[in-house]
Every structure is written in C-alpha cells, then in structure tokens.
N, C-alpha and C. Protein backbone atom coordinates (compact mmCIF):
# COMPACT_ATOMS: atom_id res chain seq x y z
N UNK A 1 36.45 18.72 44.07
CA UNK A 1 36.88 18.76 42.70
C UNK A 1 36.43 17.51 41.93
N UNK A 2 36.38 16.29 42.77
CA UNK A 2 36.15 15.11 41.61
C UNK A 2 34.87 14.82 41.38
N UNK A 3 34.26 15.47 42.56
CA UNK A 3 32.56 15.30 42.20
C UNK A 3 32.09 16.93 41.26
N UNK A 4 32.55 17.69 41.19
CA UNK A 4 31.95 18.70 40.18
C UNK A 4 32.71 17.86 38.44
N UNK A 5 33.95 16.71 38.59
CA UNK A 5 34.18 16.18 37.85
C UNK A 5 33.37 15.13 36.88
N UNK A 6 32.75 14.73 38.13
CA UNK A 6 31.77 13.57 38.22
C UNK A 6 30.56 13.88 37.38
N UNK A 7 29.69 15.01 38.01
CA UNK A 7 28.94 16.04 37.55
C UNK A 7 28.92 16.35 36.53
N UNK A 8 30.67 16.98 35.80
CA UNK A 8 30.34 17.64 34.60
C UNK A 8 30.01 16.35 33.73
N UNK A 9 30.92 15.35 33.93
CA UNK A 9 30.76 14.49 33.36
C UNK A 9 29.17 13.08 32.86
N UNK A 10 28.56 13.32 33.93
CA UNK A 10 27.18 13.36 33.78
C UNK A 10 26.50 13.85 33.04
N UNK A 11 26.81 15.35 33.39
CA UNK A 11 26.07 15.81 32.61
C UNK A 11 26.43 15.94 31.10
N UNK A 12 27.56 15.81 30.42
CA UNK A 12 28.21 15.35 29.40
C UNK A 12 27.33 14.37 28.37
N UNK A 13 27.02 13.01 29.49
CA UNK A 13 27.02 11.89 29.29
C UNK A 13 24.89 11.86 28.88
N UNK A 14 24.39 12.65 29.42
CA UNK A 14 23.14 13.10 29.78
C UNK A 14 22.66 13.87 28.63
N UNK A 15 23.40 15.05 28.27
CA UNK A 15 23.11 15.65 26.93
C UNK A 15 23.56 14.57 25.53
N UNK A 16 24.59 14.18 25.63
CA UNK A 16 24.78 12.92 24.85
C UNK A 16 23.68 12.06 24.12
N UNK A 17 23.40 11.38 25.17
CA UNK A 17 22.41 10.60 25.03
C UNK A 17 21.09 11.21 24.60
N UNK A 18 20.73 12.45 25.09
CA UNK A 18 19.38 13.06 24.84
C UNK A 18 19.63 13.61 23.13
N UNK A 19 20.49 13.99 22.45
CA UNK A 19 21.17 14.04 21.59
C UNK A 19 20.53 12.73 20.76
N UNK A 20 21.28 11.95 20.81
CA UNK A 20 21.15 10.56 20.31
C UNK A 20 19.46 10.63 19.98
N UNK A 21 18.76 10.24 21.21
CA UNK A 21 17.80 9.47 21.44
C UNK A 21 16.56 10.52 20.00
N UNK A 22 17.14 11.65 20.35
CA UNK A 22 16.39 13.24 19.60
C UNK A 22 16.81 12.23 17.23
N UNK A 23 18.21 12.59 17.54
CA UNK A 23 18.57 12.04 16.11
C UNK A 23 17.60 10.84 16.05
N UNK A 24 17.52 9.53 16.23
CA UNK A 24 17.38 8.25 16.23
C UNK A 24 15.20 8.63 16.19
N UNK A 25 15.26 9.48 17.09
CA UNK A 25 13.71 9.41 16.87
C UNK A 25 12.89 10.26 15.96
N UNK A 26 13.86 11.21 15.39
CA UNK A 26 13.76 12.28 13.91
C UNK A 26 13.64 10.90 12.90
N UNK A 27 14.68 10.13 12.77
CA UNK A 27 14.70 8.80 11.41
C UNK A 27 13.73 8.06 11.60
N UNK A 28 13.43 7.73 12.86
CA UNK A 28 12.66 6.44 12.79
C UNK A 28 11.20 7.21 12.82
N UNK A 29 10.68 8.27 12.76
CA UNK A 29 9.47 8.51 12.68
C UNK A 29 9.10 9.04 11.08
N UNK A 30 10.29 8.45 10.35
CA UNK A 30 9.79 8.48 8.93
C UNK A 30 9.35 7.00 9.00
N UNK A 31 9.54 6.30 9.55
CA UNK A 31 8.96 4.92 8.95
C UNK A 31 8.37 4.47 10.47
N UNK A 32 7.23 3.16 9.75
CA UNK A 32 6.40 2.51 10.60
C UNK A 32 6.73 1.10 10.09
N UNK A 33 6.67 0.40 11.52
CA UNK A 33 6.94 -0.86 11.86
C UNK A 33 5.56 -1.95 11.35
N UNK A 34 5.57 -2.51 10.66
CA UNK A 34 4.80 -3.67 9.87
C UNK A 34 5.42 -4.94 9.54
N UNK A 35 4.45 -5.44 10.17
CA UNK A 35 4.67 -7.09 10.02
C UNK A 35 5.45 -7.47 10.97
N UNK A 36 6.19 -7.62 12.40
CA UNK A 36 7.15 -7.54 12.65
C UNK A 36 7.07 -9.22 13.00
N UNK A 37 7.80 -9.92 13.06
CA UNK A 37 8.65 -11.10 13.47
C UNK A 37 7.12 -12.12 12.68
N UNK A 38 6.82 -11.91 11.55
CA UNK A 38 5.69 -13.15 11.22
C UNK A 38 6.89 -14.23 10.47
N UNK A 39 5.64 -15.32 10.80
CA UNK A 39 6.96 -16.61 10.73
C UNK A 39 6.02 -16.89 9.31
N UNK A 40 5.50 -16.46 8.91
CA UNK A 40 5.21 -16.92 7.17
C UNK A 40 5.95 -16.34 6.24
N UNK A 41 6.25 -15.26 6.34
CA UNK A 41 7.10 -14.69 5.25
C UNK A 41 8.04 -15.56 4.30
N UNK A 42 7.68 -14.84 2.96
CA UNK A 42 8.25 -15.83 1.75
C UNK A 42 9.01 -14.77 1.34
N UNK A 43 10.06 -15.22 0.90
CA UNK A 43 11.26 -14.18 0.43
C UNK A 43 11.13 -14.26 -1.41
N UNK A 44 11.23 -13.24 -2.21
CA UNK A 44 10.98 -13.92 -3.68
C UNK A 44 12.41 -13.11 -3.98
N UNK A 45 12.89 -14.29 -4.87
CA UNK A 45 14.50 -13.75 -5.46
C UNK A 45 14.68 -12.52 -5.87
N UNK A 46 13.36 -12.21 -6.18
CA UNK A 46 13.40 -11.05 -6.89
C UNK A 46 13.09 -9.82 -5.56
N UNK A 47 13.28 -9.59 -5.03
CA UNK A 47 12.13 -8.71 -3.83
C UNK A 47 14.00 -8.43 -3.32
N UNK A 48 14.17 -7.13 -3.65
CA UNK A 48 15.52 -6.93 -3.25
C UNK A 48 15.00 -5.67 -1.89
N UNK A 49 13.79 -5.30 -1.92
CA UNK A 49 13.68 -4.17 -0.64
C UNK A 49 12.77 -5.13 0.48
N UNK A 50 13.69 -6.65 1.13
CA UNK A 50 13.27 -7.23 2.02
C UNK A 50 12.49 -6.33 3.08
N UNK A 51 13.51 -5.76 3.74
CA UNK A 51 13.39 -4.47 4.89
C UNK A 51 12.51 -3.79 5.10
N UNK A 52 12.52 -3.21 3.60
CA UNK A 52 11.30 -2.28 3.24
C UNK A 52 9.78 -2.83 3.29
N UNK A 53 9.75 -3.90 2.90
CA UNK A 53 9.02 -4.81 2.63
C UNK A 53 7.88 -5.35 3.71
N UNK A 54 8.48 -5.81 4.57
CA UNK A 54 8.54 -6.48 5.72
C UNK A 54 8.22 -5.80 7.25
N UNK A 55 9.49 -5.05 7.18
CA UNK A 55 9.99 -4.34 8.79
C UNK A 55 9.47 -2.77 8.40
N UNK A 56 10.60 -1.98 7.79
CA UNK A 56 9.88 -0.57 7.77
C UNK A 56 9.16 -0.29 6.42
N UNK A 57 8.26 0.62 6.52
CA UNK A 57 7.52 0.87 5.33
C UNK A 57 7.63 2.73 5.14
N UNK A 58 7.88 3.29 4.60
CA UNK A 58 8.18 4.56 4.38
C UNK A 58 6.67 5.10 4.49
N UNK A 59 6.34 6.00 4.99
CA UNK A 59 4.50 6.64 5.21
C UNK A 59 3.92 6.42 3.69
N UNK A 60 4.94 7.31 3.07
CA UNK A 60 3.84 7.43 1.48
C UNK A 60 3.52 6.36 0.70
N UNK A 61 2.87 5.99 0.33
CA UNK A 61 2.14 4.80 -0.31
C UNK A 61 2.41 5.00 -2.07
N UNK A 62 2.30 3.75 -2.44
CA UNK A 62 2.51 4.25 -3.98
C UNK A 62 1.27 4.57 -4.81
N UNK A 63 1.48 5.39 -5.40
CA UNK A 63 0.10 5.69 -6.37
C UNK A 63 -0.16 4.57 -7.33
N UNK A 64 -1.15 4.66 -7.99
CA UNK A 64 -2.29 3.81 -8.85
C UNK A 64 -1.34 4.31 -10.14
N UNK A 65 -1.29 3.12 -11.28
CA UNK A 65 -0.74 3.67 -12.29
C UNK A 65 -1.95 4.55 -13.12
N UNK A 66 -1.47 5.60 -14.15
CA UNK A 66 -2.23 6.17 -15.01
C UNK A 66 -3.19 5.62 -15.69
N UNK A 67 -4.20 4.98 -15.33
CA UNK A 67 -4.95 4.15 -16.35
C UNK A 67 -5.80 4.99 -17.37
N UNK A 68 -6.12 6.44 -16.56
CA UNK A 68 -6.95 7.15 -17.90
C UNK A 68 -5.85 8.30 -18.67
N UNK A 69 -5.94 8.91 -19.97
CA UNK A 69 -4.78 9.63 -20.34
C UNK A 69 -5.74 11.06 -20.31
N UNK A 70 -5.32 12.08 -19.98
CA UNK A 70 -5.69 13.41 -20.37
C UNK A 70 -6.42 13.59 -21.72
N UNK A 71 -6.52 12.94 -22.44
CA UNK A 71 -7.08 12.95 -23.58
C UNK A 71 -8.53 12.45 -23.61
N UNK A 72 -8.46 11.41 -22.68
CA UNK A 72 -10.24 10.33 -23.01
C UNK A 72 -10.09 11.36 -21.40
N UNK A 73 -10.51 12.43 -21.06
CA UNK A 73 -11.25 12.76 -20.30
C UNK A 73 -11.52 14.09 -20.97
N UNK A 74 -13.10 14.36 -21.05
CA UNK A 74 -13.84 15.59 -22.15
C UNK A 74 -14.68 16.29 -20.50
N UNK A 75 -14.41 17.64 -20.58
CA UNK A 75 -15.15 18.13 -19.50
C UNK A 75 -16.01 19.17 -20.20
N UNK A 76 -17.35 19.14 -19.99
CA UNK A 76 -18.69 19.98 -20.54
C UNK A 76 -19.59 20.88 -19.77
N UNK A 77 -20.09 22.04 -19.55
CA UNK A 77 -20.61 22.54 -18.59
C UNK A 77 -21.88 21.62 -18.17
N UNK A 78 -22.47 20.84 -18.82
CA UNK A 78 -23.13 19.47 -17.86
C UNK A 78 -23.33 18.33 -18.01
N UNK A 79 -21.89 18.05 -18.07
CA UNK A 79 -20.93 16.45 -17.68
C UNK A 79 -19.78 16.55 -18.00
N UNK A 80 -19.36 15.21 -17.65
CA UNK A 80 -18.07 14.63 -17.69
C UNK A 80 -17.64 13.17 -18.85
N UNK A 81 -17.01 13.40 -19.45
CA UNK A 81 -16.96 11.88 -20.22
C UNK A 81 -15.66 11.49 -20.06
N UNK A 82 -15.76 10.21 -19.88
CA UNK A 82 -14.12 9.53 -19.82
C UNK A 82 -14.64 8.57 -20.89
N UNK A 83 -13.57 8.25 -21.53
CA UNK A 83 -13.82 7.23 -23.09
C UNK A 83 -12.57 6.43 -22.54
N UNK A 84 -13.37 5.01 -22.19
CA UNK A 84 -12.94 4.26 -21.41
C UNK A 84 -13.56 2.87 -21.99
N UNK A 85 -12.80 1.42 -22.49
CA UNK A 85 -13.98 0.78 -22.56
C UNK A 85 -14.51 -0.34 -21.79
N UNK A 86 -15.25 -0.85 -21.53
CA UNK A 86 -16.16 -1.52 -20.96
C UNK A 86 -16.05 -1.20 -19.46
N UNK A 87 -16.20 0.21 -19.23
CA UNK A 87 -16.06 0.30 -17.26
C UNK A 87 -17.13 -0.24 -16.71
N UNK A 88 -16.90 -0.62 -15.46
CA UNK A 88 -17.82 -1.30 -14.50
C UNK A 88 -17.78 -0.29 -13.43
N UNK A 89 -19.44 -0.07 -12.82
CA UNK A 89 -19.70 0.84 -11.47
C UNK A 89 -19.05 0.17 -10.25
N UNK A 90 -18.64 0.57 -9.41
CA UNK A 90 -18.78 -0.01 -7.97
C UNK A 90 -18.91 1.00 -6.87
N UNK A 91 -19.30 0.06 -5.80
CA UNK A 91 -20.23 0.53 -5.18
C UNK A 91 -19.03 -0.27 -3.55
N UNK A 92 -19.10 0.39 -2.56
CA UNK A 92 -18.27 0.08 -1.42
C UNK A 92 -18.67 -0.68 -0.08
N UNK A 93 -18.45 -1.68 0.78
CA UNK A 93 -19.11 -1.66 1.86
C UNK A 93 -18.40 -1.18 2.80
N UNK A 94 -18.76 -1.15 3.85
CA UNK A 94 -17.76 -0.36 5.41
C UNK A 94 -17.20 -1.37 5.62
N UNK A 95 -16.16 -1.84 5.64
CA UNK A 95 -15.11 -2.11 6.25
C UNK A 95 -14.44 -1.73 7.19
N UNK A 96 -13.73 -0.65 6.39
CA UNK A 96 -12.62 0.61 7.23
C UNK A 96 -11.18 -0.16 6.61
N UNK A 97 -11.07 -1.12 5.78
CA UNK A 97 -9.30 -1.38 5.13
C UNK A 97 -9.11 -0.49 4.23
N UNK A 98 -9.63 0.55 3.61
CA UNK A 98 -8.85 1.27 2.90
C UNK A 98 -8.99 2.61 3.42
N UNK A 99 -9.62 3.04 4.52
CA UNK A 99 -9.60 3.99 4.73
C UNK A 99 -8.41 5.30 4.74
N UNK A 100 -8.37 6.27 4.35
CA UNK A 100 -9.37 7.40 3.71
C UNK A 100 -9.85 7.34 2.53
N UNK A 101 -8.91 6.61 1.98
CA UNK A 101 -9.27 6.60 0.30
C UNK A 101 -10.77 5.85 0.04
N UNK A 102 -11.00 4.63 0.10
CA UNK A 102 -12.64 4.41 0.07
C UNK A 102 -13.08 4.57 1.26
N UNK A 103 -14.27 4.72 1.49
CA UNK A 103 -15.49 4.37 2.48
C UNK A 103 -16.75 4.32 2.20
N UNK A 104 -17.74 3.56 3.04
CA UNK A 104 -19.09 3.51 2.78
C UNK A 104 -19.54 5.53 2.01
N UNK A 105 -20.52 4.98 0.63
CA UNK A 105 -20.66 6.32 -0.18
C UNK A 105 -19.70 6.88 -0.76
N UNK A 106 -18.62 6.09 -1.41
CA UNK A 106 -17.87 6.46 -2.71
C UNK A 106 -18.30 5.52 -3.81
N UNK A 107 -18.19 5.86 -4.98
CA UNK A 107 -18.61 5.07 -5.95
C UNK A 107 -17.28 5.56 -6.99
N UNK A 108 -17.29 4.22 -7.52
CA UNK A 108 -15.93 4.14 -8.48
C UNK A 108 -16.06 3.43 -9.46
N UNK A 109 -15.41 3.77 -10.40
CA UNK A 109 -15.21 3.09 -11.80
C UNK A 109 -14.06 2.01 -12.04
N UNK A 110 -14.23 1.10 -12.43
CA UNK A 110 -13.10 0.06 -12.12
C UNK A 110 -13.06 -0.70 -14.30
N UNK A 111 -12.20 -1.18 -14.54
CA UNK A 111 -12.20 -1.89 -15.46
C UNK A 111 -11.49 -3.26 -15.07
N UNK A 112 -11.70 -4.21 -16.38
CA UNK A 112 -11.14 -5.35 -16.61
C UNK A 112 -9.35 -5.60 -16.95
N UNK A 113 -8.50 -5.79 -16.10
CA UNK A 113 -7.58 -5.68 -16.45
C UNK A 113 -7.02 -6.75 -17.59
N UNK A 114 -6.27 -6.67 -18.79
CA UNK A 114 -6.05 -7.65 -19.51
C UNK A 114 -4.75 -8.29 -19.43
N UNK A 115 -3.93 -7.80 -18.86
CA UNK A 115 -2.77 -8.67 -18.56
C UNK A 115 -2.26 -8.32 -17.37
N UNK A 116 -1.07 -9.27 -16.79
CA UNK A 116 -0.21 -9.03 -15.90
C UNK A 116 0.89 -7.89 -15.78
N UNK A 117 1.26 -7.68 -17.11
CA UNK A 117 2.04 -7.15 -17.10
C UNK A 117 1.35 -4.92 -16.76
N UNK A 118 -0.27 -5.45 -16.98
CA UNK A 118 -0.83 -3.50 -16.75
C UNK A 118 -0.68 -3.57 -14.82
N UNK A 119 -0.16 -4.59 -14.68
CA UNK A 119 -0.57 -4.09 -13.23
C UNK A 119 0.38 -3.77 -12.51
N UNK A 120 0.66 -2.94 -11.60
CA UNK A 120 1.61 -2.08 -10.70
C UNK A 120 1.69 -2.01 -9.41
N UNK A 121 2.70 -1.62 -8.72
CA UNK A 121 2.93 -1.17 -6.96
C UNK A 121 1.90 -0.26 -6.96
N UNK A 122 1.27 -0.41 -6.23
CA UNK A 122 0.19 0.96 -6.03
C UNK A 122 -1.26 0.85 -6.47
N UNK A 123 -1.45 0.37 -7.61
CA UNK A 123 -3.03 -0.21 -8.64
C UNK A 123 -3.73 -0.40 -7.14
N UNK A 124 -4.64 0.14 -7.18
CA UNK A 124 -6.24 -0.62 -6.12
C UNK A 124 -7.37 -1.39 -7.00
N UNK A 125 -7.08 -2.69 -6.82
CA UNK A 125 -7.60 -3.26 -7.26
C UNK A 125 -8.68 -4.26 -6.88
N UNK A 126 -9.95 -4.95 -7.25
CA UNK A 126 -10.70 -6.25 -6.30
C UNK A 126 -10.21 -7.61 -7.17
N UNK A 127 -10.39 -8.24 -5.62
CA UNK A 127 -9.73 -9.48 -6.04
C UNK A 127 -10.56 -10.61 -5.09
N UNK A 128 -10.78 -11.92 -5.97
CA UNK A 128 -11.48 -13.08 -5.39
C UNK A 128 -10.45 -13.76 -4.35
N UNK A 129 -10.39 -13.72 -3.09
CA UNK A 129 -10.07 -14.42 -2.12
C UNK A 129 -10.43 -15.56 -1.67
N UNK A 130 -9.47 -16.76 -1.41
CA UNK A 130 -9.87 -17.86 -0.76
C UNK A 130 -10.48 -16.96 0.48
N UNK A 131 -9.66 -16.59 1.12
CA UNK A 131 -9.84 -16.35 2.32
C UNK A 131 -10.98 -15.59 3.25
N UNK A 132 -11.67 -15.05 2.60
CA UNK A 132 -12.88 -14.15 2.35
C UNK A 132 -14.05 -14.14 1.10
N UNK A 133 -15.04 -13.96 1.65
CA UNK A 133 -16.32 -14.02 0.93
C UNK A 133 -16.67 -12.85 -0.11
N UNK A 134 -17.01 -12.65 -1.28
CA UNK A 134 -16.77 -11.64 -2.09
C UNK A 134 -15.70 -11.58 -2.53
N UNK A 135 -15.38 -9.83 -3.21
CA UNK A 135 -14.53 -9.68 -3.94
C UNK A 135 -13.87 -8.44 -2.76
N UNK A 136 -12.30 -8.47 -2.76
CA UNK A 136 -11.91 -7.60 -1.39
C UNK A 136 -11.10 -6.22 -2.84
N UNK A 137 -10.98 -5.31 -2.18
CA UNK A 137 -10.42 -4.23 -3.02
C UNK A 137 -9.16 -3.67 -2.45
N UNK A 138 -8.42 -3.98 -2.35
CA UNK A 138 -7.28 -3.48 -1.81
C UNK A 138 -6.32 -3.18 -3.03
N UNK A 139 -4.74 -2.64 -2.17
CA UNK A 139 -4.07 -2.01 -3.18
C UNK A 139 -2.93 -2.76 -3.07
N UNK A 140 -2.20 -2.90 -4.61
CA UNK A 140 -1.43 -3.62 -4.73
C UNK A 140 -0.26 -3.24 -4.24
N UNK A 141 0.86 -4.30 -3.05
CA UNK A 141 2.27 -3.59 -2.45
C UNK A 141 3.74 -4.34 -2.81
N UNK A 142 3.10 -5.24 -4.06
CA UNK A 142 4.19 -6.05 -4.15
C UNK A 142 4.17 -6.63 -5.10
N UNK A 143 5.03 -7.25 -6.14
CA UNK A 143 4.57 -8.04 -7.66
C UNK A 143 5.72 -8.54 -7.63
N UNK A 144 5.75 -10.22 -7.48
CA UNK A 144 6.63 -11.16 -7.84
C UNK A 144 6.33 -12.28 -8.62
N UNK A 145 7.56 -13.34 -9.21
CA UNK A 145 7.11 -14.34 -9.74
C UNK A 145 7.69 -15.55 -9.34
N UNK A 146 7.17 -16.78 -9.01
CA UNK A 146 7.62 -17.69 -8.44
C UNK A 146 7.79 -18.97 -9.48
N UNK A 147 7.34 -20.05 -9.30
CA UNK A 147 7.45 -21.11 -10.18
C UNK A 147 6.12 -21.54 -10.82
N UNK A 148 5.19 -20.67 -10.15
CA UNK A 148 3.21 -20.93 -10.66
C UNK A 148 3.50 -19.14 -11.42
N UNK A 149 4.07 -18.31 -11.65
CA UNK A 149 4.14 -17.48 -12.86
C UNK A 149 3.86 -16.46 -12.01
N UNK A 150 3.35 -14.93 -12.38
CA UNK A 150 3.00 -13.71 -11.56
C UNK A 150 2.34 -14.04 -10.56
N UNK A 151 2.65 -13.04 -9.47
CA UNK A 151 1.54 -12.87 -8.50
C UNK A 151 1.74 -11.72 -7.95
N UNK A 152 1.16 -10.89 -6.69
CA UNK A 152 1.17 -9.85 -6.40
C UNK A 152 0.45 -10.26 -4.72
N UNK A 153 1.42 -9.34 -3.90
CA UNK A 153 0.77 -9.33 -2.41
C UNK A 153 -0.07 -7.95 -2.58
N UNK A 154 -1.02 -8.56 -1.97
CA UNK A 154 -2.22 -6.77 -1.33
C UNK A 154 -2.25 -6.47 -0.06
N UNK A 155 -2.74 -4.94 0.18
CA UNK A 155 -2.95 -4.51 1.78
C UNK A 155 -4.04 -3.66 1.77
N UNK A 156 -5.06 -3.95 2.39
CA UNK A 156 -5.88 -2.51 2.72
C UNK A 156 -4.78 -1.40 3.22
N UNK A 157 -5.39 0.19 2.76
CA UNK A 157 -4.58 1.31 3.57
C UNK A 157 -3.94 1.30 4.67
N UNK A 158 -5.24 0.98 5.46
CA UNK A 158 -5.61 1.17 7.03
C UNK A 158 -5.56 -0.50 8.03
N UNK A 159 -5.60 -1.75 6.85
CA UNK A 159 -5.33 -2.41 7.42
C UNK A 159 -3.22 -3.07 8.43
N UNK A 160 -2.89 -2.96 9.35
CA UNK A 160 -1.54 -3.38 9.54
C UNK A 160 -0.71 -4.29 8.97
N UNK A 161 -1.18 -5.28 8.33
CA UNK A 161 -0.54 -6.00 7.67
C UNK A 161 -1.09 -6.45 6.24
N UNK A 162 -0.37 -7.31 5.34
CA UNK A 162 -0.59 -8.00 4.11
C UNK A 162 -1.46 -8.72 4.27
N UNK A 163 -2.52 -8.78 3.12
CA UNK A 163 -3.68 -9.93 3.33
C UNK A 163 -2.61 -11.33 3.01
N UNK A 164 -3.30 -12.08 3.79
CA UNK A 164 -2.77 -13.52 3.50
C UNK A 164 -2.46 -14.06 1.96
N UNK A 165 -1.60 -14.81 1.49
CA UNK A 165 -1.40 -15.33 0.51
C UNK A 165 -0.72 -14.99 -0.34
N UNK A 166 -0.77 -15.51 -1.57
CA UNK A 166 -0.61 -14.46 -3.17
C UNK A 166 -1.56 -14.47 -3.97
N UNK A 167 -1.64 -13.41 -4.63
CA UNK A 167 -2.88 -13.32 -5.16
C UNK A 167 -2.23 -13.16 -7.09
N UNK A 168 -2.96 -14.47 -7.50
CA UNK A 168 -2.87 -14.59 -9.25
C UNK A 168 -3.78 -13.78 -10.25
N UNK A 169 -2.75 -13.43 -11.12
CA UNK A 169 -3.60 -12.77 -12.21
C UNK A 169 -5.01 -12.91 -12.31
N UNK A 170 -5.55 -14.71 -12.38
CA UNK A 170 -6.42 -15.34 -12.26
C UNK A 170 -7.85 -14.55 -11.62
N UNK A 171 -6.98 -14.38 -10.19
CA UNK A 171 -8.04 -14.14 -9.54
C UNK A 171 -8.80 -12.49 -9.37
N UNK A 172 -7.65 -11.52 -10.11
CA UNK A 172 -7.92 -10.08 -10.17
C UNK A 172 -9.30 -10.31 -11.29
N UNK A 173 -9.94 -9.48 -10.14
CA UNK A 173 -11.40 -8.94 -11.34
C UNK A 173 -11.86 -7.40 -12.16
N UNK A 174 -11.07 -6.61 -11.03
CA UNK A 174 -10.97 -5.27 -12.24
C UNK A 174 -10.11 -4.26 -11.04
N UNK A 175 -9.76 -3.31 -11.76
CA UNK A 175 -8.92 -2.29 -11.43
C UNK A 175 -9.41 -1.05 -11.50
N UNK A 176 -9.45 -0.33 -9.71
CA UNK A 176 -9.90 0.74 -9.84
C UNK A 176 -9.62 1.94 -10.75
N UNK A 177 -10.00 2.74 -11.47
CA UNK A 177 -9.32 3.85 -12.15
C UNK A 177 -9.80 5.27 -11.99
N UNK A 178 -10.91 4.96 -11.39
CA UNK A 178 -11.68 6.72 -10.58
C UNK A 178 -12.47 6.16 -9.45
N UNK A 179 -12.19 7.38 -8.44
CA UNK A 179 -13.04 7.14 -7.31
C UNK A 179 -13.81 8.49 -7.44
N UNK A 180 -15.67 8.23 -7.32
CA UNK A 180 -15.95 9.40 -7.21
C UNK A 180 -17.07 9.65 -5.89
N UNK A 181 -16.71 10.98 -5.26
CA UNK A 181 -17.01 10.99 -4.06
C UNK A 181 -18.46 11.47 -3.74
C-alpha cells in the first residue's frame, strides 16, 4: 500500500513538474535572451523597459517610422515617383548585421535627417562610428538623453547585441526610407 502510495505520488509530482516546465517554456519562447550579464551597461533615467532592454527582447522588432506619405508616392504604367527631397542612392556591402532586411544587391533610398526629434525606435539608419570604418546602417533600438543632449543605441537585425557606444545626432548621416530589391 505505501509504495503504490509512493508511486501515485511520483507520479503526481512528475506530471506536475512536466506541467510547469511545458507553461514556463510556452512564455519564455516569446522572448530571446540579449546581452546577458555585460558589465557596461548604462542605465538612462529615462529607459523605464530596463528588462526589456537588456535581458528579454520580444521577437518583433519595431518598424521604421513613416517617412514617405501615400501622397508623394505616384504609380505609372512605366515608373514610379516618390517626391521626396534631396534622396540619396545606397548601395549595401555583405556583412550579414541586418540580415533579412538588407543584403549584398538591395539598393535603397535614404535621406538627410534634420533633427533629433524625426528620429524613432525602429528608423534604419547609417551612422559614422568611432568604432568602425565607414558608415554602419543599422536600426535604431533605443533614444535617450543624458547630460551631452540626444542620443540613440543601434543594433544590426541579425547582429546579438548593441553596437558599442551612443550614437549622436551628430554623427547620423541619413535615414533609410525605401529598400528596393
């Protein structure tokens, strides 16, 4: 009797847990683990989704704000016009940090951004890096202000973590607004 006790109770203890482990791995496979235990992290007063931030990141990424309106785009049976002003071409190298969204053989239209305040969670933008040679294009995951005025952290897609630093108005050189494939 005390071992079919024992038993049921096992097995009790067995579905339980498999239970658990089932819930716990449904939640946590909405989010992915980034950045975990880096000893640089700067906290900004303002940055109230630490967590989010930091530790889990929810899959979906934020979109690019609206930079063109339904209006400045004219479609013709042979072309396309966007009334846009002063766009700049670009042109991609292989990397693989933003992958899917760029890769070697996309070409995109980017403009001059004029203030701090057009830029957003999400904007893919190039930007002059100490840290790297050229201009890097990544997308913007963060916009704070410290005691040197705006800044904004970036990430490639596909890269695991935040590029190093903060990156100043200063140093943004234009903002993607079409990618064409």
């Amino acid at each position: 009797m005390q071992n079919k006790i024992l038993l049921l109770l096992f097995g009790i203890i067995f579905v339980f847990g498999w239970f658990c482990s089932s819930a716990y791995s449904s939640v946590l496979s909405q989010f992915s683990v980034i950045n975990p235990g880096n000893s640089n992290i700067e906290i900004a007063d303002s940055d109230s989704g630490f967590l989010d931030r930091y530790f889990f990141k929810n899959k979906e990424l934020n979109s690019p704000s609206d930079w063109i309106a339904q209006q400045q785009i004219h479609l013709y049976d042979n072309k396309v016009v966007i009334d846009i002003e002063n766009p700049q071409w670009a042109i991609f190298t292989d990397t693989n940090s933003m992958d899917p969204v760029i890769d070697a053989g996309a070409h995109a239209i980017e403009i001059v951004p004029e203030s701090p305040e057009q830029i957003s969670v999400g904007d893919i933008v190039s930007y002059k890096s100490e840290y790297a040679d050229g201009n890097v294009i990544h997308r913007v995951v963060y916009i704070g202000e410290d005691e040197d005025g705006w800044y904004c952290k970036m990430k490639g897609d596909n890269n695991p973590f935040e590029d190093p630093g903060k990156v100043r108005f200063e140093q943004l050189q234009r903002v993607l607004v079409a990618i064409i494939y």
